[in-house]
PDB file of N, CA and C in Angstrom:
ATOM      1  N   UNK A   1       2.049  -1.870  15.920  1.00  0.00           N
ATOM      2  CA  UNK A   1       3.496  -1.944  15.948  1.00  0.00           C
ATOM      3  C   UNK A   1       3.975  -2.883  14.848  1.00  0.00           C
ATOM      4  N   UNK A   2       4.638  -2.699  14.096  1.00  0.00           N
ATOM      5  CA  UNK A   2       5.310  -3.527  13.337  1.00  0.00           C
ATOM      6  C   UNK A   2       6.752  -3.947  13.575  1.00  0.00           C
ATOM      7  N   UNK A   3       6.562  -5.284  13.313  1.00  0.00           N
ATOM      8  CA  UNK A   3       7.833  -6.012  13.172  1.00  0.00           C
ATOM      9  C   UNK A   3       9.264  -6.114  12.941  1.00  0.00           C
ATOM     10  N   UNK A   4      10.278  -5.318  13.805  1.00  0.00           N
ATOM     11  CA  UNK A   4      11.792  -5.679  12.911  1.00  0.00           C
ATOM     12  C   UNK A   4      12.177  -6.790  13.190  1.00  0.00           C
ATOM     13  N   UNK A   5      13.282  -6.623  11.915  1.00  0.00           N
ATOM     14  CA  UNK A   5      13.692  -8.049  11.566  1.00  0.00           C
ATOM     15  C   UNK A   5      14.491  -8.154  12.635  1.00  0.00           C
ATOM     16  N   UNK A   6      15.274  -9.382  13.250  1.00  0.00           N
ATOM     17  CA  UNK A   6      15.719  -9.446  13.883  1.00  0.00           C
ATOM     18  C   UNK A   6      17.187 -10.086  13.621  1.00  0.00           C
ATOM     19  N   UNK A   7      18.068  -9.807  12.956  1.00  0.00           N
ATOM     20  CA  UNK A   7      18.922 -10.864  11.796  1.00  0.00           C
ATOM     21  C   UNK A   7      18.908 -11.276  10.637  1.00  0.00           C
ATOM     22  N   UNK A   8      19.747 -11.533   9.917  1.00  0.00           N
ATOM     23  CA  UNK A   8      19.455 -11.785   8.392  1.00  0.00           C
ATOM     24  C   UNK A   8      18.948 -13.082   7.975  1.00  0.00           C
ATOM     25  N   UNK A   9      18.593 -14.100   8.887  1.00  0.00           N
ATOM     26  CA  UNK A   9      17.354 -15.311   8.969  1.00  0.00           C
ATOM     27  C   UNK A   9      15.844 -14.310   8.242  1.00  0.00           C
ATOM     28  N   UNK A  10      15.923 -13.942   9.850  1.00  0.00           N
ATOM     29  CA  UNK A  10      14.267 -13.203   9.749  1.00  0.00           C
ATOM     30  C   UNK A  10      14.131 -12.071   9.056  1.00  0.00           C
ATOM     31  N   UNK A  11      15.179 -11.123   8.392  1.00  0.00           N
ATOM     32  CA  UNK A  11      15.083 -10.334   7.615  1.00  0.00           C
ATOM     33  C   UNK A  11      15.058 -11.595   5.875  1.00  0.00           C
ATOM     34  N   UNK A  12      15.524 -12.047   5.547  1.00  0.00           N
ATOM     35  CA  UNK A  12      15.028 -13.010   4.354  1.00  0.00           C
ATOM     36  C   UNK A  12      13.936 -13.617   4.193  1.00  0.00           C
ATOM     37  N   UNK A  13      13.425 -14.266   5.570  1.00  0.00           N
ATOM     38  CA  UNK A  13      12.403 -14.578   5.138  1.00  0.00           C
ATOM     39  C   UNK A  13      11.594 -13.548   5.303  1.00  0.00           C
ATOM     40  N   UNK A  14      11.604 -12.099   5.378  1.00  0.00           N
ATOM     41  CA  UNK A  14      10.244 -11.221   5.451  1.00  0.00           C
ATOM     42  C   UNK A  14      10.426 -10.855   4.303  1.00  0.00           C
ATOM     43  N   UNK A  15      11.335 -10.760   3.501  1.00  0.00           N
ATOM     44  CA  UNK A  15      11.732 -10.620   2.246  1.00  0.00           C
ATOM     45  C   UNK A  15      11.091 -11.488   1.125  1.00  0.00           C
ATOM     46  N   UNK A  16      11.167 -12.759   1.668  1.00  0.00           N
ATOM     47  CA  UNK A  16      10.567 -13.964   0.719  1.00  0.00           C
ATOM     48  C   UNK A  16       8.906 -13.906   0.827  1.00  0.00           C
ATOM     49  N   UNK A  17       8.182 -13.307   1.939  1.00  0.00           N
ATOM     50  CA  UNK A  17       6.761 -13.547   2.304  1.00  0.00           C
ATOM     51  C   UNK A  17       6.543 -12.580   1.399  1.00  0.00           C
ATOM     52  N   UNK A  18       7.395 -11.482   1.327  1.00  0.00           N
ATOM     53  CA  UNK A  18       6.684 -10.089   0.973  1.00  0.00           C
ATOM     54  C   UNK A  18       7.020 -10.398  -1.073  1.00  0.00           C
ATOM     55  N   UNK A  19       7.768 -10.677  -1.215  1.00  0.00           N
ATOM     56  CA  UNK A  19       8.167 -11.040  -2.930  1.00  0.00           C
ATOM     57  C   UNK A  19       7.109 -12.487  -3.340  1.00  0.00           C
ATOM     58  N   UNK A  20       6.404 -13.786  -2.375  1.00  0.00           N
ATOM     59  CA  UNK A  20       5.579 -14.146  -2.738  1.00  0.00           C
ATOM     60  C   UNK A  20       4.194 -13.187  -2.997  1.00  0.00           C
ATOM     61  N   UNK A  21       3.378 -12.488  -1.904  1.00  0.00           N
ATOM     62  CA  UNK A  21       2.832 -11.561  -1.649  1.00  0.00           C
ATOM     63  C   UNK A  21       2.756 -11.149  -2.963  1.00  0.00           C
ATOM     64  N   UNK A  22       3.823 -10.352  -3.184  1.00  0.00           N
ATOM     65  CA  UNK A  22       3.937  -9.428  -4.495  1.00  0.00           C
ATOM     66  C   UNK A  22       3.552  -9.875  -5.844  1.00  0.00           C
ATOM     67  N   UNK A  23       4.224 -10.892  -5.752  1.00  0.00           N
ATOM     68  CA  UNK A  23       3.717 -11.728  -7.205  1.00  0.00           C
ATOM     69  C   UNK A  23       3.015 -12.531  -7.305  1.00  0.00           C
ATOM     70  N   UNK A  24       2.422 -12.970  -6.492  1.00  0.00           N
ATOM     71  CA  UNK A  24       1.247 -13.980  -6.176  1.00  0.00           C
ATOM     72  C   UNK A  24      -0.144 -13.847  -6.270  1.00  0.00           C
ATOM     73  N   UNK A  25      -0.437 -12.354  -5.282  1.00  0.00           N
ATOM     74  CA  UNK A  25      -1.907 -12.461  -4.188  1.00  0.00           C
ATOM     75  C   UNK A  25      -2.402 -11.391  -4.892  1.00  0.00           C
ATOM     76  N   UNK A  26      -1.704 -10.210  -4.963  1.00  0.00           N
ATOM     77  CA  UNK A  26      -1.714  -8.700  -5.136  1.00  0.00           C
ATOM     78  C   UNK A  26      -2.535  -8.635  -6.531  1.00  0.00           C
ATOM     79  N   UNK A  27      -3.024  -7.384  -6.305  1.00  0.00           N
ATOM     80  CA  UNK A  27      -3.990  -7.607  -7.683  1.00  0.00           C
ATOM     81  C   UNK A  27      -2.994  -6.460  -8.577  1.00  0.00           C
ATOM     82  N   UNK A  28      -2.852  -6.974  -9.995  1.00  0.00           N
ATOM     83  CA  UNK A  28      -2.112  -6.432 -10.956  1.00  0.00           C
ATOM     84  C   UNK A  28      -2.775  -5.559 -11.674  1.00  0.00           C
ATOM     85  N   UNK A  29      -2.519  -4.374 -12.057  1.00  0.00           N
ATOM     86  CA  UNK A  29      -3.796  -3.412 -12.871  1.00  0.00           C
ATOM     87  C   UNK A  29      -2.369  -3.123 -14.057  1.00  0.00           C
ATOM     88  N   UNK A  30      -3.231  -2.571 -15.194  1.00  0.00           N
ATOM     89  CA  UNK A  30      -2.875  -2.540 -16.614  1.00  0.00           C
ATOM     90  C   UNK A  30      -3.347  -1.473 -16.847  1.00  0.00           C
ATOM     91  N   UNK A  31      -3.296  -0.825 -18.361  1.00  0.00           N
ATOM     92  CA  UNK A  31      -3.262   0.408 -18.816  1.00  0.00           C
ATOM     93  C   UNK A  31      -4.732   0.767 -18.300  1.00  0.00           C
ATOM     94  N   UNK A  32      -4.926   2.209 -17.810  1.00  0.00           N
ATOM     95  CA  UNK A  32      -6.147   2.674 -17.443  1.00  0.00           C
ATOM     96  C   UNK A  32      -6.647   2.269 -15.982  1.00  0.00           C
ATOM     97  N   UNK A  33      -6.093   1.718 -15.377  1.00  0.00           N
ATOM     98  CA  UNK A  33      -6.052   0.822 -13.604  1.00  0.00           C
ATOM     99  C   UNK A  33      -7.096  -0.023 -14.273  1.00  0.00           C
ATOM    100  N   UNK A  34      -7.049  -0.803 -15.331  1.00  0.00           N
ATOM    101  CA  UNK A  34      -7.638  -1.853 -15.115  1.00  0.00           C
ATOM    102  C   UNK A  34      -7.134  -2.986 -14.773  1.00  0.00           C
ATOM    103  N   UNK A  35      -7.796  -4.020 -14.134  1.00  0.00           N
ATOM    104  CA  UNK A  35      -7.301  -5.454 -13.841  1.00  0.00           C
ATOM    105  C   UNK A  35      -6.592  -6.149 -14.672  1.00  0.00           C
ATOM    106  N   UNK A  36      -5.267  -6.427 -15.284  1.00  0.00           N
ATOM    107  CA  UNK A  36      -5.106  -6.847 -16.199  1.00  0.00           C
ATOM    108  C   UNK A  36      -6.250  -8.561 -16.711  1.00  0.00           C
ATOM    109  N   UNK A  37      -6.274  -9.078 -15.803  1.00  0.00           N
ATOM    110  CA  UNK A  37      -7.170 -10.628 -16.183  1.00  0.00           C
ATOM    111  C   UNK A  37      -8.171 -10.517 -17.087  1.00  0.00           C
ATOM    112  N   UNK A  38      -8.654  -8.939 -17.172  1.00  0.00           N
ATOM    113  CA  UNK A  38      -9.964  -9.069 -17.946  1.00  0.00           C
ATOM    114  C   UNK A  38     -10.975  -8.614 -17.816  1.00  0.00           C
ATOM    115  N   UNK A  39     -11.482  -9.380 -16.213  1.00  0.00           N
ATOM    116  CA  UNK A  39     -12.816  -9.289 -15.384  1.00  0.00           C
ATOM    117  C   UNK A  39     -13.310  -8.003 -15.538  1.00  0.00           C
ATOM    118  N   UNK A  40     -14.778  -7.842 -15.750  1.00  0.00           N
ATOM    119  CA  UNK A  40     -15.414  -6.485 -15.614  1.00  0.00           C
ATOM    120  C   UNK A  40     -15.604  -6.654 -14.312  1.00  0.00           C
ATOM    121  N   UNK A  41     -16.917  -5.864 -13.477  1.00  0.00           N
ATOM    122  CA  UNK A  41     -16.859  -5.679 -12.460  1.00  0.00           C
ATOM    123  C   UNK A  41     -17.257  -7.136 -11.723  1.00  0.00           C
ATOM    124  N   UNK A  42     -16.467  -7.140 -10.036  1.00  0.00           N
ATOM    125  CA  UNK A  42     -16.551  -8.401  -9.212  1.00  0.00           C
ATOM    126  C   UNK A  42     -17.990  -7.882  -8.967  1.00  0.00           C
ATOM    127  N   UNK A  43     -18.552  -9.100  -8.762  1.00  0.00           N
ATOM    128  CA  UNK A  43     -19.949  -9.692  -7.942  1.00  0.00           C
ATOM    129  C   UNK A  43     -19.563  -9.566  -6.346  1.00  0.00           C
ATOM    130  N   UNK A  44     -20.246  -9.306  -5.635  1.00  0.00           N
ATOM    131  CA  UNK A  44     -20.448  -8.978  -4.416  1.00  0.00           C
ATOM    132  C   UNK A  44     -20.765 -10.284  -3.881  1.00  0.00           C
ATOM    133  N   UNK A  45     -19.398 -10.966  -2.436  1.00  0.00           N
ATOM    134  CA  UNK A  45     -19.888 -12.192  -2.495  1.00  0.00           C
ATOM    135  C   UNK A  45     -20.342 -12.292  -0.690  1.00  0.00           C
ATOM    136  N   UNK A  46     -21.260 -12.936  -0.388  1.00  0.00           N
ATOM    137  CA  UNK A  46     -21.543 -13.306   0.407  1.00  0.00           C
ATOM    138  C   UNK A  46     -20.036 -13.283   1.545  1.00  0.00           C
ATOM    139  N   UNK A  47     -19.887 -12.360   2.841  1.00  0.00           N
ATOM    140  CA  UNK A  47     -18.700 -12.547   3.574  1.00  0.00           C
ATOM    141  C   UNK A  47     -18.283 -13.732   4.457  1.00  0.00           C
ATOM    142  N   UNK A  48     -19.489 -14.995   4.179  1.00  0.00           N
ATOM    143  CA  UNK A  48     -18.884 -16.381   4.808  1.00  0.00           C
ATOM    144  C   UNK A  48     -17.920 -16.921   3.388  1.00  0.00           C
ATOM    145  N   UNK A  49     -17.970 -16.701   2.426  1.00  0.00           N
ATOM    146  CA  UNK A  49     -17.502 -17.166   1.104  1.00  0.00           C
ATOM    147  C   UNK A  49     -16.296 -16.581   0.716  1.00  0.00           C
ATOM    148  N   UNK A  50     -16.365 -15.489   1.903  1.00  0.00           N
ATOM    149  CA  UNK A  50     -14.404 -14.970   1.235  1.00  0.00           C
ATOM    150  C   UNK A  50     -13.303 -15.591   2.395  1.00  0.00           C
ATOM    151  N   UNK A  51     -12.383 -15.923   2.288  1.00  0.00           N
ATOM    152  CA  UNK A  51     -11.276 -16.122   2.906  1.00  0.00           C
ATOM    153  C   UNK A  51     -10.020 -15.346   2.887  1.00  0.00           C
ATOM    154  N   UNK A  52      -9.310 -15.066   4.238  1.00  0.00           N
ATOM    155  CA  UNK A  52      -8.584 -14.289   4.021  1.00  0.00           C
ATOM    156  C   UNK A  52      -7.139 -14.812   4.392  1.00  0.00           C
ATOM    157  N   UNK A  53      -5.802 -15.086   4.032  1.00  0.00           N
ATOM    158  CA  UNK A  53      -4.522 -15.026   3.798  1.00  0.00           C
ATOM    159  C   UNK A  53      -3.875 -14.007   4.188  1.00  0.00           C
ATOM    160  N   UNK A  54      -3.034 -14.076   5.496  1.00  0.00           N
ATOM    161  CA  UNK A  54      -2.385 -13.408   5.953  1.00  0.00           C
ATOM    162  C   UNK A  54      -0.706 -13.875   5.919  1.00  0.00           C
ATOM    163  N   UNK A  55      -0.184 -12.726   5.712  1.00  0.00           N
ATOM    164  CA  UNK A  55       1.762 -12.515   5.596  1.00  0.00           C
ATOM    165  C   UNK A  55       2.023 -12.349   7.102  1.00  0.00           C
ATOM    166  N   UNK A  56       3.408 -12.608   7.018  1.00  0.00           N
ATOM    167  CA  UNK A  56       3.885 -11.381   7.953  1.00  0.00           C
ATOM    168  C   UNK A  56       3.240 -10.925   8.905  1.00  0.00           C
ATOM    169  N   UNK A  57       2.379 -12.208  10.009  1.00  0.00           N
ATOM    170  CA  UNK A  57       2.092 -11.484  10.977  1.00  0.00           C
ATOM    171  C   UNK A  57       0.876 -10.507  11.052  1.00  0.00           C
ATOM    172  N   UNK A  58       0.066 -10.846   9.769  1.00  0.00           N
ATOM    173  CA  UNK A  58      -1.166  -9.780   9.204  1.00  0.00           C
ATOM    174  C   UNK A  58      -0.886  -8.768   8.839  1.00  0.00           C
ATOM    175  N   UNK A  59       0.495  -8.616   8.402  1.00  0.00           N
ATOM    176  CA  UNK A  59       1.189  -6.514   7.783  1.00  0.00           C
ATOM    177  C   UNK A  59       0.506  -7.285   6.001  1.00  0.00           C
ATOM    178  N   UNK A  60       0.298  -8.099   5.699  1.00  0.00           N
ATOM    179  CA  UNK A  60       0.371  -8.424   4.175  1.00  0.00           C
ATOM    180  C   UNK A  60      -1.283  -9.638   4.139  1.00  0.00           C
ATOM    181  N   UNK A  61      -2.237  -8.893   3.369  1.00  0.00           N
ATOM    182  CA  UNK A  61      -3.509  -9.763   3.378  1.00  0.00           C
ATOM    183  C   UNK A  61      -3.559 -10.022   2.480  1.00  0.00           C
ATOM    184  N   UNK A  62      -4.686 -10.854   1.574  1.00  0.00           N
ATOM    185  CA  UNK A  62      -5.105 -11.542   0.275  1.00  0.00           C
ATOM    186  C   UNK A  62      -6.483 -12.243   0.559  1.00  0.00           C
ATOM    187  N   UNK A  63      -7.633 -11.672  -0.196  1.00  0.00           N
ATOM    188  CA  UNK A  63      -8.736 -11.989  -0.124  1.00  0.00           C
ATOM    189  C   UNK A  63      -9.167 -13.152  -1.550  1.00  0.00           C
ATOM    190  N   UNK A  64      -9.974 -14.484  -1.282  1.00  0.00           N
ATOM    191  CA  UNK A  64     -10.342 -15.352  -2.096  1.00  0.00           C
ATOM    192  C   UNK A  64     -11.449 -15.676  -1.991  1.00  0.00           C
ATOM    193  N   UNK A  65     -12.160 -16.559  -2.861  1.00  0.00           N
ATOM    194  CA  UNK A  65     -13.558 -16.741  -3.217  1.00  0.00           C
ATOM    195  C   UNK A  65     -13.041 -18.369  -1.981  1.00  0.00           C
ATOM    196  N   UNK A  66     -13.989 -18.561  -1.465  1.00  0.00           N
ATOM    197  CA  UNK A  66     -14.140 -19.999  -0.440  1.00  0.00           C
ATOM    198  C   UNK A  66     -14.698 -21.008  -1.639  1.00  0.00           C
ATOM    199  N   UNK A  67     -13.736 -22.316  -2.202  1.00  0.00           N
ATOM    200  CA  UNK A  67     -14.149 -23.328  -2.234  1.00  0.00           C
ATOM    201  C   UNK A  67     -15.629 -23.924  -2.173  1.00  0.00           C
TER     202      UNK A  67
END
């Protein structure tokens, strides 16, 4: 089930999670769907070593390398 907003409070801020999200976490691809950053292919990392970042209640994820 997903979430409505409930007012223009909680409709802004799902607005603001989802426009960080967007420009933040999300992976950006460039001419040809490549990654724009560069990277050839990711290394396969061990799944205690990834961390995951959740939006919105878990509708919006973001996966990172663990510190």
């Amino acid at each position: 089930m997903k979430p409505v907003p409930i007012g223009e409070r909680h409709l802004r801020h799902a607005i603001e999670e989802y426009a960080a999200h967007y420009h933040l976490e999300r992976n950006h691809q460039g001419i040809g769907n490549r990654l724009i950053d560069g990277q050839a292919e990711a290394e396969p990392l061990p799944v205690e070593r990834v961390r995951c970042r959740e939006r919105l209640g878990g509708l919006l994820r973001s996966y990172r390398r663990a510190a």
